[in-house]
C-alpha atoms as a PDB file:
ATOM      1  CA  UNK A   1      22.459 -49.578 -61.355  1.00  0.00           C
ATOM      2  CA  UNK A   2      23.779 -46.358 -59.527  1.00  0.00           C
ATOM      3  CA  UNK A   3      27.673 -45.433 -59.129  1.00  0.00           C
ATOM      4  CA  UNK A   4      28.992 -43.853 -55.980  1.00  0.00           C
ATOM      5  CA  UNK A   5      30.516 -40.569 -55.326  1.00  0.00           C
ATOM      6  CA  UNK A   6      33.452 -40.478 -52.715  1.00  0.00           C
ATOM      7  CA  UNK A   7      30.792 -40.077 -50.109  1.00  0.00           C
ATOM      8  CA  UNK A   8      29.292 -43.068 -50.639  1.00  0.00           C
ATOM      9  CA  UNK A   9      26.193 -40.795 -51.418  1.00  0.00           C
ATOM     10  CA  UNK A  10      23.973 -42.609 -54.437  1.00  0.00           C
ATOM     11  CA  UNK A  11      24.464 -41.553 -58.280  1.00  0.00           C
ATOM     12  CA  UNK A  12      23.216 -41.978 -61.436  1.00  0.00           C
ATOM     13  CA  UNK A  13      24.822 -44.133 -63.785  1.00  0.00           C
ATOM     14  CA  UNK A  14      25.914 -42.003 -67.180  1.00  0.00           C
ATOM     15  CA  UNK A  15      26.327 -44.143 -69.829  1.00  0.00           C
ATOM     16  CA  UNK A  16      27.958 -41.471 -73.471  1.00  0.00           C
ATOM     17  CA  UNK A  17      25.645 -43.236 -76.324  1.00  0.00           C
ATOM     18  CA  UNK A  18      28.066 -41.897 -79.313  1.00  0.00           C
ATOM     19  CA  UNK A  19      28.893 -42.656 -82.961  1.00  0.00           C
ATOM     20  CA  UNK A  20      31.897 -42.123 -84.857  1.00  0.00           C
ATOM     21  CA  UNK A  21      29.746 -40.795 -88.082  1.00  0.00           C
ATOM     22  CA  UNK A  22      26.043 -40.086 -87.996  1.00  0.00           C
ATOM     23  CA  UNK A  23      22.836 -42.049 -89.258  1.00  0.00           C
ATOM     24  CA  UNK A  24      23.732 -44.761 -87.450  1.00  0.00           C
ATOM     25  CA  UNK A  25      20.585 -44.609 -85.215  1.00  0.00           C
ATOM     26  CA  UNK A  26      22.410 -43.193 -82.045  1.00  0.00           C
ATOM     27  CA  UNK A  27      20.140 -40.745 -80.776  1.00  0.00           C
ATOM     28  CA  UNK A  28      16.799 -43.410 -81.533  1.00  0.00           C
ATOM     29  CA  UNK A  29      18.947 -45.966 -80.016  1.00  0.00           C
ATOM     30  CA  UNK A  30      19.648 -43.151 -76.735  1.00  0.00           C
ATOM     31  CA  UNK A  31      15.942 -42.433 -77.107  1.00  0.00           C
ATOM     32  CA  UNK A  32      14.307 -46.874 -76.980  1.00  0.00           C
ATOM     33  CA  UNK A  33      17.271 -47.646 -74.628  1.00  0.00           C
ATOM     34  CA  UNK A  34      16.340 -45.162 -71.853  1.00  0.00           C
ATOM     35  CA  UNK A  35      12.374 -46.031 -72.072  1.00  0.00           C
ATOM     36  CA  UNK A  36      13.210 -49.984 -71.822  1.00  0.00           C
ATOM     37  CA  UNK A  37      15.556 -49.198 -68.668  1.00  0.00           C
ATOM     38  CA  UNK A  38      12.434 -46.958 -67.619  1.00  0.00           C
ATOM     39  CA  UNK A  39      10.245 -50.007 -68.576  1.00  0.00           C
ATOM     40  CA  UNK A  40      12.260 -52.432 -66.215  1.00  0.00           C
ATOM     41  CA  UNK A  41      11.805 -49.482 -63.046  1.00  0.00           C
ATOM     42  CA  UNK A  42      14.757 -47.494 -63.361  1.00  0.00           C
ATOM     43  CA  UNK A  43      14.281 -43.582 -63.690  1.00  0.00           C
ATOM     44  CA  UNK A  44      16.303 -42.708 -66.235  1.00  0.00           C
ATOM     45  CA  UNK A  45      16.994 -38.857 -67.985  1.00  0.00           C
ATOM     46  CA  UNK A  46      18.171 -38.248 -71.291  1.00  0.00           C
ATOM     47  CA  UNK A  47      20.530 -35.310 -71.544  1.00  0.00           C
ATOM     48  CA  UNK A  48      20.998 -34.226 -75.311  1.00  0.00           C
ATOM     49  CA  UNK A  49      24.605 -33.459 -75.485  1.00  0.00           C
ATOM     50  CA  UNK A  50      24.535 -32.704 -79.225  1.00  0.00           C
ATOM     51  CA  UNK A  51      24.759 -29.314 -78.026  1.00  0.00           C
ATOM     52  CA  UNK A  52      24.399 -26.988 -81.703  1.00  0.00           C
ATOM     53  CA  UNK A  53      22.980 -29.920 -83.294  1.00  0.00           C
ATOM     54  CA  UNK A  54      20.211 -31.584 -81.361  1.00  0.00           C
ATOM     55  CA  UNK A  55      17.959 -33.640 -82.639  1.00  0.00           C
ATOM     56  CA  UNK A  56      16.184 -35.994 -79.647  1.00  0.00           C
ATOM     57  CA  UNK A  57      13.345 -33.444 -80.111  1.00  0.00           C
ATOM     58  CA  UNK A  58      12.322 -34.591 -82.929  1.00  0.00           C
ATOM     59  CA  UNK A  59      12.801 -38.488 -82.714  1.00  0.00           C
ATOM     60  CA  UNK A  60      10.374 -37.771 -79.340  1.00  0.00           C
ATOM     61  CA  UNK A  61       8.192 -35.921 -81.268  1.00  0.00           C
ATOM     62  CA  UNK A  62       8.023 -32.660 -78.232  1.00  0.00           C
ATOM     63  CA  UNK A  63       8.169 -29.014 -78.758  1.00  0.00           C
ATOM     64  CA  UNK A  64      10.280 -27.859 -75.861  1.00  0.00           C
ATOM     65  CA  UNK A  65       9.639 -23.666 -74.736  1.00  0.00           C
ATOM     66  CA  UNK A  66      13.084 -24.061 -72.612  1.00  0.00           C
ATOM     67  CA  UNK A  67      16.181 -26.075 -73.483  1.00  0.00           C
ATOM     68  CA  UNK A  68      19.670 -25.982 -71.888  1.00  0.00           C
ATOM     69  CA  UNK A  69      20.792 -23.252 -73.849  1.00  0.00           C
ATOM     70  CA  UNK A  70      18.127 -21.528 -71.789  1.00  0.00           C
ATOM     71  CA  UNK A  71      19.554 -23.217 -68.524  1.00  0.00           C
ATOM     72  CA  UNK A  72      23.431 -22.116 -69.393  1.00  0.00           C
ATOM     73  CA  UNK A  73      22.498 -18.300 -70.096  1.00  0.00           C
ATOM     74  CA  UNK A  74      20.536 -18.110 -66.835  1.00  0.00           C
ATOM     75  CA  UNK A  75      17.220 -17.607 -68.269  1.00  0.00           C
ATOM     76  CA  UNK A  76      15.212 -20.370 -66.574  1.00  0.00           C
ATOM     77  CA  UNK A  77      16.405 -22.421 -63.689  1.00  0.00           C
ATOM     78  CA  UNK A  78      17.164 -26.771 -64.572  1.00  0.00           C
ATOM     79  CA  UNK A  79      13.922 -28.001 -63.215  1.00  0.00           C
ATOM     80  CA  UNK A  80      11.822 -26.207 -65.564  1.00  0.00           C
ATOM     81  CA  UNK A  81      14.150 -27.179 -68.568  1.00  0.00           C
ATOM     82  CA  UNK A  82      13.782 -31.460 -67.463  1.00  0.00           C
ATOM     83  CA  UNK A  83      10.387 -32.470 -69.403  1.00  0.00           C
ATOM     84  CA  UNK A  84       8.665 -35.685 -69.183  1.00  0.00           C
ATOM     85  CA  UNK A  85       9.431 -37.822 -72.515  1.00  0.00           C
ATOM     86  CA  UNK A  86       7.198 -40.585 -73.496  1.00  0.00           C
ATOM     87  CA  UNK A  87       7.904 -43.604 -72.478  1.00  0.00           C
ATOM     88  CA  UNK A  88       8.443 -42.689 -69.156  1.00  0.00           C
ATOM     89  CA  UNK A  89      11.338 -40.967 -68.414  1.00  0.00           C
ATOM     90  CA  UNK A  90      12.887 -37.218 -68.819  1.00  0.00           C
ATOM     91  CA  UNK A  91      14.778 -35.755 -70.951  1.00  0.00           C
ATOM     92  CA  UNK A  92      16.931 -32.388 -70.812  1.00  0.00           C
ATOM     93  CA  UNK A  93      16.909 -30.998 -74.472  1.00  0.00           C
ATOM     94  CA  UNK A  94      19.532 -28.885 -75.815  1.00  0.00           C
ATOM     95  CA  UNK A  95      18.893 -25.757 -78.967  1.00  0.00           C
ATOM     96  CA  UNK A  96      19.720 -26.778 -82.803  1.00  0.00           C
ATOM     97  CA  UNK A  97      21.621 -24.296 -85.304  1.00  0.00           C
ATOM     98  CA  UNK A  98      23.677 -22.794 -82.080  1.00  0.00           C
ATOM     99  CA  UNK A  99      27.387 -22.103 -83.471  1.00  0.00           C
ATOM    100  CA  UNK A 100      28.170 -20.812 -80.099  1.00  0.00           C
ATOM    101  CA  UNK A 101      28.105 -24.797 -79.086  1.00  0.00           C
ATOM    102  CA  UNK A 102      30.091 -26.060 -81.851  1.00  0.00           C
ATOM    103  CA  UNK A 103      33.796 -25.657 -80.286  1.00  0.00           C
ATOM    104  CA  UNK A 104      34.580 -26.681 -76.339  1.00  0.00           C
ATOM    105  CA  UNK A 105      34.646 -22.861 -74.450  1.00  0.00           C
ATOM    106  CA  UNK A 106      35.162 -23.234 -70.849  1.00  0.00           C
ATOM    107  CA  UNK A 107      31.740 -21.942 -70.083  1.00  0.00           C
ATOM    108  CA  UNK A 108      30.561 -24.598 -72.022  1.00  0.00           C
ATOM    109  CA  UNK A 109      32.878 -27.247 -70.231  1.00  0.00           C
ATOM    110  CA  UNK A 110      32.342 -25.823 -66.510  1.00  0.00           C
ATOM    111  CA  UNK A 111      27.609 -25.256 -67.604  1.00  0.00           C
ATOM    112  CA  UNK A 112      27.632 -29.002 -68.727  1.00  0.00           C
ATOM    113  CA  UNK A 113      29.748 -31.110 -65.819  1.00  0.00           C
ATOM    114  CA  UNK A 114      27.431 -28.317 -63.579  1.00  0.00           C
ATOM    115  CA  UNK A 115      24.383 -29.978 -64.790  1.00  0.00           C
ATOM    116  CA  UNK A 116      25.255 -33.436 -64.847  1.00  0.00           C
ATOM    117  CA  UNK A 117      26.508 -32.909 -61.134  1.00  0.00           C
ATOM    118  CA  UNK A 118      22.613 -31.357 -60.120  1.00  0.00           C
ATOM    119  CA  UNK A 119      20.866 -34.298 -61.894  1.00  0.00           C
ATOM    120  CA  UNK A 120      23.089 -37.235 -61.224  1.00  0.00           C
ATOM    121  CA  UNK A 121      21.455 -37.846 -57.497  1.00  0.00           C
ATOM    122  CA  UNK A 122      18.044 -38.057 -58.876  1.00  0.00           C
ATOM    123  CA  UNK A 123      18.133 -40.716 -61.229  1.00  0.00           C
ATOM    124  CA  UNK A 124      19.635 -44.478 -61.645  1.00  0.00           C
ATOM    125  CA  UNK A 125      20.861 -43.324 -65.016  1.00  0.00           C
ATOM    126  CA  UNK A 126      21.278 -40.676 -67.053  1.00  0.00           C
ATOM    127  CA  UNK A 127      22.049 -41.351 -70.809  1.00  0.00           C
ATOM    128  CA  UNK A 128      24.115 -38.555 -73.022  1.00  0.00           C
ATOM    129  CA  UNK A 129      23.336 -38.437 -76.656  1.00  0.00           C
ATOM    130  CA  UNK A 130      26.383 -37.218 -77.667  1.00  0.00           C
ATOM    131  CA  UNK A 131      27.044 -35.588 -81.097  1.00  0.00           C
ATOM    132  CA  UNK A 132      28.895 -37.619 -83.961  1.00  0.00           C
ATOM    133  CA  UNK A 133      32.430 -37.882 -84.402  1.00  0.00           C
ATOM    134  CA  UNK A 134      35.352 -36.784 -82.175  1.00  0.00           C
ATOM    135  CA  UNK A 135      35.155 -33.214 -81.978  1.00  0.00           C
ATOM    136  CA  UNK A 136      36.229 -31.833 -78.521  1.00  0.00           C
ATOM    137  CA  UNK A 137      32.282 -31.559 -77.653  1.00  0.00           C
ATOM    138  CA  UNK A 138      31.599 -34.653 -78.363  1.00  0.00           C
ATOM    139  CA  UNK A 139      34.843 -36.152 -76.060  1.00  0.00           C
ATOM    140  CA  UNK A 140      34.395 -33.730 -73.237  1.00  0.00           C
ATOM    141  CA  UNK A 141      30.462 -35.318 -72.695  1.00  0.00           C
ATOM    142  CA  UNK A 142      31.985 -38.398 -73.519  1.00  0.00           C
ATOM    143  CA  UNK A 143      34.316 -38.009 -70.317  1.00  0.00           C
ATOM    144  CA  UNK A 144      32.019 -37.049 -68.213  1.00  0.00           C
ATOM    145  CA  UNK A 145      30.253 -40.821 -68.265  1.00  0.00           C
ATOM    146  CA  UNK A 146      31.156 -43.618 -66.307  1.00  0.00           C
ATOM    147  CA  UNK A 147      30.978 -45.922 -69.462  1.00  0.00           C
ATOM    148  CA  UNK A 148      30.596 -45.562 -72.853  1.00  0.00           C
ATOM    149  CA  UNK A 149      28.532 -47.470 -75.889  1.00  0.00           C
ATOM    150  CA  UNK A 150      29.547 -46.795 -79.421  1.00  0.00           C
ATOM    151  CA  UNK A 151      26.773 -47.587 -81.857  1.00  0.00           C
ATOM    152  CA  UNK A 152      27.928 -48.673 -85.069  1.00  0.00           C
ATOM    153  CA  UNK A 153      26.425 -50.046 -88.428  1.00  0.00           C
ATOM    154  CA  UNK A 154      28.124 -52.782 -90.856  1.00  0.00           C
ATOM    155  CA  UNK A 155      28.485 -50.288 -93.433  1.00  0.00           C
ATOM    156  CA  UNK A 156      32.304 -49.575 -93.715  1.00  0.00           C
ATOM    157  CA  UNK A 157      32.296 -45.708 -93.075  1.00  0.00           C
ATOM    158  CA  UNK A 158      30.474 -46.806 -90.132  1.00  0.00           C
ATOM    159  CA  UNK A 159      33.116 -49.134 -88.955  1.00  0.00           C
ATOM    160  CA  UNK A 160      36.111 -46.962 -90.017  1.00  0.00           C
ATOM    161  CA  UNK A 161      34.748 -44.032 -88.076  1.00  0.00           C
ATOM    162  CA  UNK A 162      33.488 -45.980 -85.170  1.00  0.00           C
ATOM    163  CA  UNK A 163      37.616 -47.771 -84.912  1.00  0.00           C
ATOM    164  CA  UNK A 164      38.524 -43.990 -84.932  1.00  0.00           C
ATOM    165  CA  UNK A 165      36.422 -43.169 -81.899  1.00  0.00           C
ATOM    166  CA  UNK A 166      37.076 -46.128 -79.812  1.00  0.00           C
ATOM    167  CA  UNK A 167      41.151 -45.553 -80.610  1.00  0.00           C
ATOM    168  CA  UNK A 168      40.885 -41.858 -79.339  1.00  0.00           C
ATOM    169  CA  UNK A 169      38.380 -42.962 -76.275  1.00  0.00           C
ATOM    170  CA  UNK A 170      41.396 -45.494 -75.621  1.00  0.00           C
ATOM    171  CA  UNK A 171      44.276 -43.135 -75.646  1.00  0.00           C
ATOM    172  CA  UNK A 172      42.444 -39.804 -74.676  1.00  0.00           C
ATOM    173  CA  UNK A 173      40.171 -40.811 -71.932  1.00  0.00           C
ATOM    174  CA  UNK A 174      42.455 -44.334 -70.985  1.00  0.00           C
ATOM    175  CA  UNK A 175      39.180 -46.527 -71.351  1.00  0.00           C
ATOM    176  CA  UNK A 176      39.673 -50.056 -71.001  1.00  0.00           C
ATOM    177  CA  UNK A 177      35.770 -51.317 -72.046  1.00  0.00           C
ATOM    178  CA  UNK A 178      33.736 -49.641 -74.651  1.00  0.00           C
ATOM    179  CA  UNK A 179      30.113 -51.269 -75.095  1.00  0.00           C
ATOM    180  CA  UNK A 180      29.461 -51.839 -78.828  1.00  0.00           C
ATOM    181  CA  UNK A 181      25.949 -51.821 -80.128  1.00  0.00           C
ATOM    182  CA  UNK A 182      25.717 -52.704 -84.103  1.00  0.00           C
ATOM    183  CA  UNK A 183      22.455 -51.336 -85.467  1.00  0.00           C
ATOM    184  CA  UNK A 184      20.609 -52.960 -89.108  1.00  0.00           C
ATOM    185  CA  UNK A 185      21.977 -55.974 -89.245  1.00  0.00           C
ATOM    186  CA  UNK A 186      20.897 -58.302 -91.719  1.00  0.00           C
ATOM    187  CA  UNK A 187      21.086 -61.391 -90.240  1.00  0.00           C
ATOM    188  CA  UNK A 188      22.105 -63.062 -86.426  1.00  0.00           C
ATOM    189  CA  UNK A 189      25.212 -62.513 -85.457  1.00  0.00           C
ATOM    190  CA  UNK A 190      26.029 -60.451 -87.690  1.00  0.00           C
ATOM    191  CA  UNK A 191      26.752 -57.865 -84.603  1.00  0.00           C
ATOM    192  CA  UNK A 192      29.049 -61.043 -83.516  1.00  0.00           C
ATOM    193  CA  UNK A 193      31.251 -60.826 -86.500  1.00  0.00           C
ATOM    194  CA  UNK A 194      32.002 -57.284 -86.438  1.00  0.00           C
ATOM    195  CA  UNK A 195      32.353 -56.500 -82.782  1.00  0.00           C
ATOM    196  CA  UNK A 196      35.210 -59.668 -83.342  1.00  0.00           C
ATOM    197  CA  UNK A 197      36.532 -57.788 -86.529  1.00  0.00           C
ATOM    198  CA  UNK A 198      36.865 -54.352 -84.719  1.00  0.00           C
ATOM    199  CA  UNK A 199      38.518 -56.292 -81.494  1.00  0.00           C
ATOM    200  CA  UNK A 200      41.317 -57.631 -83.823  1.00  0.00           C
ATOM    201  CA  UNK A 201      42.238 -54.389 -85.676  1.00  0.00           C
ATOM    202  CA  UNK A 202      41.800 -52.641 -81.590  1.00  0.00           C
ATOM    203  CA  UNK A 203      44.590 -55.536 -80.857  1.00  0.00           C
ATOM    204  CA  UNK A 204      47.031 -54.988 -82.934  1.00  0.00           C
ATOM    205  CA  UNK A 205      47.239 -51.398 -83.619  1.00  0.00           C
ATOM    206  CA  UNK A 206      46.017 -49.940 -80.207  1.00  0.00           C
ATOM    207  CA  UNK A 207      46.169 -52.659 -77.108  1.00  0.00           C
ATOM    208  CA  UNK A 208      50.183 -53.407 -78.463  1.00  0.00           C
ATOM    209  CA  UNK A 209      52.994 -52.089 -76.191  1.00  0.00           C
ATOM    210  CA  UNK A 210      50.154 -51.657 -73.238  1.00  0.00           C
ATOM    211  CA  UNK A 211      49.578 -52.991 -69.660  1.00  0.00           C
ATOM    212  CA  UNK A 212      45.685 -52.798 -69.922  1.00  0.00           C
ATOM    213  CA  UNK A 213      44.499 -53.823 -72.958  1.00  0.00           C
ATOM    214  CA  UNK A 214      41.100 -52.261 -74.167  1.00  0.00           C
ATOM    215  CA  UNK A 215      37.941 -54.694 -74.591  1.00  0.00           C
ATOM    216  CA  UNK A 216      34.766 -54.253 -76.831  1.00  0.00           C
ATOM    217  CA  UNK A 217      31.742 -55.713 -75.351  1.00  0.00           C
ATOM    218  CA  UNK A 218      28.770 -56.480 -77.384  1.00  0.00           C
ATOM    219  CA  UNK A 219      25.903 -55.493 -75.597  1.00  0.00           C
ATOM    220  CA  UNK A 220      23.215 -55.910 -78.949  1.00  0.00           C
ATOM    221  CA  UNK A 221      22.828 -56.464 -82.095  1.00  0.00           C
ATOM    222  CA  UNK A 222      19.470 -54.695 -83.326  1.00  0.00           C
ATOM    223  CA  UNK A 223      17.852 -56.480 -86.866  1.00  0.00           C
ATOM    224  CA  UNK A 224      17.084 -54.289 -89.837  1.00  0.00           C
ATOM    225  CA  UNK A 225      13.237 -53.717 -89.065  1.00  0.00           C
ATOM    226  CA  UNK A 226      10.760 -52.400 -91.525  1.00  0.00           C
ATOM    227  CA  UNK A 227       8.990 -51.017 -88.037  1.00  0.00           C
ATOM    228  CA  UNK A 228      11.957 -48.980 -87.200  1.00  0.00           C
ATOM    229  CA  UNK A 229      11.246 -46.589 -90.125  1.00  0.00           C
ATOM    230  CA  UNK A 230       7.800 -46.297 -89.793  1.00  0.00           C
ATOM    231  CA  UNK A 231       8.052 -45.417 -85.480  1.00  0.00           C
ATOM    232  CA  UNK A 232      11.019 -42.646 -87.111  1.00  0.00           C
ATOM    233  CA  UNK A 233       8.549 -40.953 -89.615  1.00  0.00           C
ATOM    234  CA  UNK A 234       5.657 -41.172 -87.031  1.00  0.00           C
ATOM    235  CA  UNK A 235       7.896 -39.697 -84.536  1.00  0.00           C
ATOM    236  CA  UNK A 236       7.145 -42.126 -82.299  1.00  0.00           C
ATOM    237  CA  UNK A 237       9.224 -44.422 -79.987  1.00  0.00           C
ATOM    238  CA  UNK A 238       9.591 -48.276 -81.728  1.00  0.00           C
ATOM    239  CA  UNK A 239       9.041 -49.271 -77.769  1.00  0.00           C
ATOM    240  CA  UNK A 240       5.652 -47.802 -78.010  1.00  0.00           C
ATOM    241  CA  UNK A 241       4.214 -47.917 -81.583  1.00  0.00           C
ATOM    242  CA  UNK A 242       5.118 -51.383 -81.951  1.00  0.00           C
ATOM    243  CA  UNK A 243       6.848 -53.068 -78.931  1.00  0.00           C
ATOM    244  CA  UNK A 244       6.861 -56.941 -80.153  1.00  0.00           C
ATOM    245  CA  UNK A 245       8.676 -56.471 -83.282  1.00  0.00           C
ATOM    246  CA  UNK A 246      12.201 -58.262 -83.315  1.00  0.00           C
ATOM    247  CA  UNK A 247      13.987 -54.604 -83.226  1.00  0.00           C
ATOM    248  CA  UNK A 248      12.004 -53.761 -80.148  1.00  0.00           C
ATOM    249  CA  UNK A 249      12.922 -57.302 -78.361  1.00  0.00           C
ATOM    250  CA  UNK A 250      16.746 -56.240 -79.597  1.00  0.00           C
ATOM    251  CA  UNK A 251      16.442 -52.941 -77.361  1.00  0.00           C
ATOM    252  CA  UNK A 252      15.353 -54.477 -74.651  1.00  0.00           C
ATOM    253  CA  UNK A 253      18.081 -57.265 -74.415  1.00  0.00           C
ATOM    254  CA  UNK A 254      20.373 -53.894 -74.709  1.00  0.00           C
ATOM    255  CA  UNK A 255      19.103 -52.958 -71.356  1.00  0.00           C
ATOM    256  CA  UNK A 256      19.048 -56.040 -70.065  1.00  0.00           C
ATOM    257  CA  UNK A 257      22.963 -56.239 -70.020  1.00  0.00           C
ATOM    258  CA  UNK A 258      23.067 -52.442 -69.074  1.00  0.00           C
ATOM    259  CA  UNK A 259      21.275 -53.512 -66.065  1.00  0.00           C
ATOM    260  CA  UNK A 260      23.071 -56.644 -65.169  1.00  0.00           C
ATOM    261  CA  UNK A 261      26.140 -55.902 -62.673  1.00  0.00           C
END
């Protein structure tokens, strides 16, 4: 599904995948998500906004020569830094171990919304793999989306970080509906349960005293999957290595509802 500039001219959808804490799975989840949508005929980029940190690289198992620190410093132009990703759609990769990335400079603000404005007409959606946490990074490429899914865990840091990003999205940024995925569950529903737990505590200690209220929406709960860990250590996307497993069929439900208007 594209958005629309002011123009009326066609643009991609960019959906922030972010975290409040990381090993939650949100760069694999960025990674399965975006070859499903490519699956179901959308053309879909990846843009690694884990600027200093990236790690979609390695989850796709490629070995870029050019990245977007490349792009920023004028080295190479942006077509030669987008790369073809298995499972059918691109990805723009970004450096790892680059301090100069690790703070918000207004080169880095002005290089980033640049990009995103050259690649938006081209695609029906680009996904940003944002970094963990709420540094200003991490909330700039988060702002630059036209919706936003939090991936989450049941563990409790997960939960207490993820209520920390989702209450700074709300009063930062003024969002009014954050997608929720909840990653390893152990049993159905289980996504259910805490996307109804986090709701509450988003009620009464962020939607109080407010006109527009914000609203989690559960778009997946993905199962604990044996065949999750194995596709990680092979380097290889779960879609691909082994796409009938009940993780896989989770993904794909995932962009299913991204899909549906």
């Amino acid at each position: 599904m594209t958005s629309r500039t002011t123009t009326g001219a066609a643009r991609a959808m960019v959906t922030a995948v972010t975290s409040g804490k990381g090993g939650v799975g949100k760069t694999f989840m960025a990674a399965n998500v975006a070859a499903a949508l490519a699956k179901r005929g959308e053309r879909v980029l990846v843009l690694d906004a884990d600027l200093g940190l990236a790690n979609l690289d390695v989850v796709l198992n490629l070995h870029p020569k050019v990245t977007l620190h490349d792009v920023f410093t004028g080295k190479v132009q942006l077509d030669d830094a987008i790369l073809p990703a298995p499972g059918g759609f691109s990805v723009l990769l970004a450096g790892s171990g680059l301090v100069e990335y690790s703070r918000l400079t207004p080169e880095v603000r002005d290089q980033l919304l640049g990009v995103i404005d050259k690649v938006a007409p081209r695609y029906d959606r680009i996904l940003l793999d944002t970094g963990a946490g709420i540094s200003d990074v991490v909330l700039f490429a988060v702002s630059l989306a036209d919706e936003v899914m939090v991936v989450a865990t049941s563990e409790p840091t997960s939960l207490t970080d993820a209520y920390a990003t989702i209450k700074v999205l709300a009063s930062q940024q003024q969002r009014r509906v954050i997608k929720l995925v909840v990653n390893q569950t152990s049993r159905v529903g289980e996504g259910r349960v805490i996307c109804s737990q986090l709701q509450q505590v988003v009620d009464r200690f962020v939607n109080t005293g407010t006109d527009a209220a914000l609203k989690l929406e559960l778009v997946g709960e993905v199962p604990s999957d044996p065949a999750v860990r194995e596709a990680v250590q092979r380097r290889q996307l779960l879609l691909e290595a082994v796409p009938g497993c009940p993780a896989a069929k989770a993904v794909g439900a995932i962009a299913d509802k991204l899909m549906a208007p």
